[in-house]
Protein backbone atom coordinates (compact mmCIF):
# COMPACT_ATOMS: atom_id res chain seq x y z
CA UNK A 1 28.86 11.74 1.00
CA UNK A 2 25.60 10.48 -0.12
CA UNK A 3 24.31 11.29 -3.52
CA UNK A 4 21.19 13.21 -3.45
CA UNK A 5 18.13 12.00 -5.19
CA UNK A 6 14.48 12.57 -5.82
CA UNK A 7 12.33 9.96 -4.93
CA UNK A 8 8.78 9.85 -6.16
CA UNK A 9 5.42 8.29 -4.88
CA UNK A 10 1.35 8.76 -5.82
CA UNK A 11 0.73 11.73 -2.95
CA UNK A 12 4.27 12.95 -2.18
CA UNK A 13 7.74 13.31 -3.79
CA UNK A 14 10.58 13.53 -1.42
CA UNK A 15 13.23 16.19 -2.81
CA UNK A 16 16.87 16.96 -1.70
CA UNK A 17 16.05 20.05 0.64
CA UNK A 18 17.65 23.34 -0.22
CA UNK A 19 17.02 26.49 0.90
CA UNK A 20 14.05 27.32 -1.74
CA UNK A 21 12.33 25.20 0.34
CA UNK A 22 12.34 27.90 3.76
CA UNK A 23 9.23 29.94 2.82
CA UNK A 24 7.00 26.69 2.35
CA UNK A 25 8.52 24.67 5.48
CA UNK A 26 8.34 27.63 7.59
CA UNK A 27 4.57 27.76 6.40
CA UNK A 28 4.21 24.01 6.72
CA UNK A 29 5.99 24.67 10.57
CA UNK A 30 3.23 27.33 11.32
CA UNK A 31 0.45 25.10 11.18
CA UNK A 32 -0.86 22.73 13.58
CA UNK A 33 2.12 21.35 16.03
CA UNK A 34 0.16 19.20 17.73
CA UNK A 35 1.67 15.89 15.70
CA UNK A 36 5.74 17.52 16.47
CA UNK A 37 6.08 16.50 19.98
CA UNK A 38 9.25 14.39 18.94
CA UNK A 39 11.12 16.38 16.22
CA UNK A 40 12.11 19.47 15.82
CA UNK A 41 10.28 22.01 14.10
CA UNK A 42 11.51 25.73 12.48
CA UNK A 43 10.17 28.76 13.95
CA UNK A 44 9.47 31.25 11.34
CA UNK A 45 11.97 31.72 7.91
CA UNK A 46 14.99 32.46 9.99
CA UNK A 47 14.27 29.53 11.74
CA UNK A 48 13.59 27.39 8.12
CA UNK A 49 17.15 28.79 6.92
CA UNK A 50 18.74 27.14 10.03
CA UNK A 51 17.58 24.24 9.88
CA UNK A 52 18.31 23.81 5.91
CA UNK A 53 21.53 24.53 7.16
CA UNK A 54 21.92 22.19 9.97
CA UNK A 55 20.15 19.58 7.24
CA UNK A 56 23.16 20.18 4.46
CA UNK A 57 25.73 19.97 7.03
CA UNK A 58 24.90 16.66 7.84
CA UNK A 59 24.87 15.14 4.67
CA UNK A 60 28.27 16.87 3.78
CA UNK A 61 29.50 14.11 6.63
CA UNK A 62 27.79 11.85 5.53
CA UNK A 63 25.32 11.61 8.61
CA UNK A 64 22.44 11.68 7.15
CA UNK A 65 19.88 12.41 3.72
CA UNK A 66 17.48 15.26 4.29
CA UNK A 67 14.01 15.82 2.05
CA UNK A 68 11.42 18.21 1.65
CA UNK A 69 8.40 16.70 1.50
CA UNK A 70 5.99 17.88 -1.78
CA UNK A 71 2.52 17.25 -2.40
CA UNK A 72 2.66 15.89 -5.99
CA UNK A 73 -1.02 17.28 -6.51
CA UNK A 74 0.17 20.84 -6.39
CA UNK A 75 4.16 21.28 -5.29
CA UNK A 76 3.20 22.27 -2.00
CA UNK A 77 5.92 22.00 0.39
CA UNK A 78 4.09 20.01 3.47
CA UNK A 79 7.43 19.22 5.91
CA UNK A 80 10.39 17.04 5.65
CA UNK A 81 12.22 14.32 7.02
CA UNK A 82 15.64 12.76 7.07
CA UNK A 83 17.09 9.57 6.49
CA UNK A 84 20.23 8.72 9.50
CA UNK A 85 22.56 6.60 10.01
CA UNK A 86 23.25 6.03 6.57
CA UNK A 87 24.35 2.19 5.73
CA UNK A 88 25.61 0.82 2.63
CA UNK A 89 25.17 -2.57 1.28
CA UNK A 90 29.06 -4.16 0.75
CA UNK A 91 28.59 -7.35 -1.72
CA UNK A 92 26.36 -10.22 -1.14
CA UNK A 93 23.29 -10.80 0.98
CA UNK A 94 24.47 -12.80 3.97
CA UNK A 95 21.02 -13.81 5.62
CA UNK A 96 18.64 -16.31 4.17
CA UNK A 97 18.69 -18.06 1.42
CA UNK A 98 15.98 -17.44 -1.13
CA UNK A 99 15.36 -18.98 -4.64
CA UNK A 100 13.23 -17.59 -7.12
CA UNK A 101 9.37 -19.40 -7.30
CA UNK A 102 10.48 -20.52 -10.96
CA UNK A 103 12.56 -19.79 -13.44
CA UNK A 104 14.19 -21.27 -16.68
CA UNK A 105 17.40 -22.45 -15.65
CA UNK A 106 16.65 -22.83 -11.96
CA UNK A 107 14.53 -25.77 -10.65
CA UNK A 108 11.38 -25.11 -8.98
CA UNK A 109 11.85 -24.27 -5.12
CA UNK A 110 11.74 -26.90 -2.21
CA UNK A 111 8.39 -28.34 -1.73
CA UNK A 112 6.78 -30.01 1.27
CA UNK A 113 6.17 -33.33 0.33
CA UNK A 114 2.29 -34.21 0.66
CA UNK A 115 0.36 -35.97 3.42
CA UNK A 116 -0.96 -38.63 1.71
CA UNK A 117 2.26 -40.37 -0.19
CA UNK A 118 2.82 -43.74 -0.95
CA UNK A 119 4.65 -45.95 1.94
CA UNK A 120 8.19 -45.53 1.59
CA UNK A 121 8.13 -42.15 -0.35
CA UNK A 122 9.47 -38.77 0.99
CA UNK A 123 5.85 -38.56 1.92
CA UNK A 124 5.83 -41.31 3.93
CA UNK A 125 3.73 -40.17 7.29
CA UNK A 126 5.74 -39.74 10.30
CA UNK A 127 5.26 -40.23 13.79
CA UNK A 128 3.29 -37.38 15.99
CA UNK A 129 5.65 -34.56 16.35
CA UNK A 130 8.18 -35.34 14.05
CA UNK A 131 8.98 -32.57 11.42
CA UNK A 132 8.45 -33.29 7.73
CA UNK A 133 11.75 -32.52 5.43
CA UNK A 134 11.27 -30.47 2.69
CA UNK A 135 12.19 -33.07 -0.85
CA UNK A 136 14.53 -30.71 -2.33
């Protein structure tokens, strides 16, 4: 089951939705619909309740992460969302491979070597279409 958390930003703060948060998403529900054409939306505090429900279910298997939305300015409740089709990172990074820009014990990273080398040099120019190697 994924752990819920709080996570915080400058205008909103996402929190693990529970059912205080009914009375302000049924509010935030009764406003302007005009932007819910693809999600569902409560009707009403009845309505809230279910789908806090429906919401809680799915994260007790593990389907999903559901928020209430907050405006930090004030606490106002202003909607929600959910995160799905939860994934978790197993071990090591398999995609490309980065190297820090510098650090003590690490060289610097590869460098293209420049245009104008001397003859013979991993800058030596090339012929037209030819790709430069990187002197790493």
């Amino acid at each position: 089951m994924p752990a819920p958390v709080t996570l915080t930003g400058r205008t909103v703060r996402l929190e693990p939705l529970t059912e205080q948060h009914a009375e302000g998403l049924a509010a935030a529900a009764a406003e302007d619909r005009s932007t819910f054409g693809f999600t569902a939306v409560p009707q009403g505090l009845d309505g809230a309740l279910e789908f806090i429900a429906a919401a809680r279910a799915d994260l007790a298997a593990g389907r999903s992460l559901a928020f209430a939305t907050v405006r930090a300015s004030d606490g106002l409740v202003v909607g929600s969302t959910r995160f799905l089709e939860l994934d978790y990172w197993q071990g090591r990074w398999s995609g490309r491979r980065c190297r820090p820009a510098r650090s003590a014990t690490r060289p610097p990273p590869c460098r293209m070597p420049p245009r104008s080398a001397a003859p013979g040099s991993p800058g030596t120019p090339r012929a037209p279409g030819s790709t430069p190697r990187p002197s790493c």
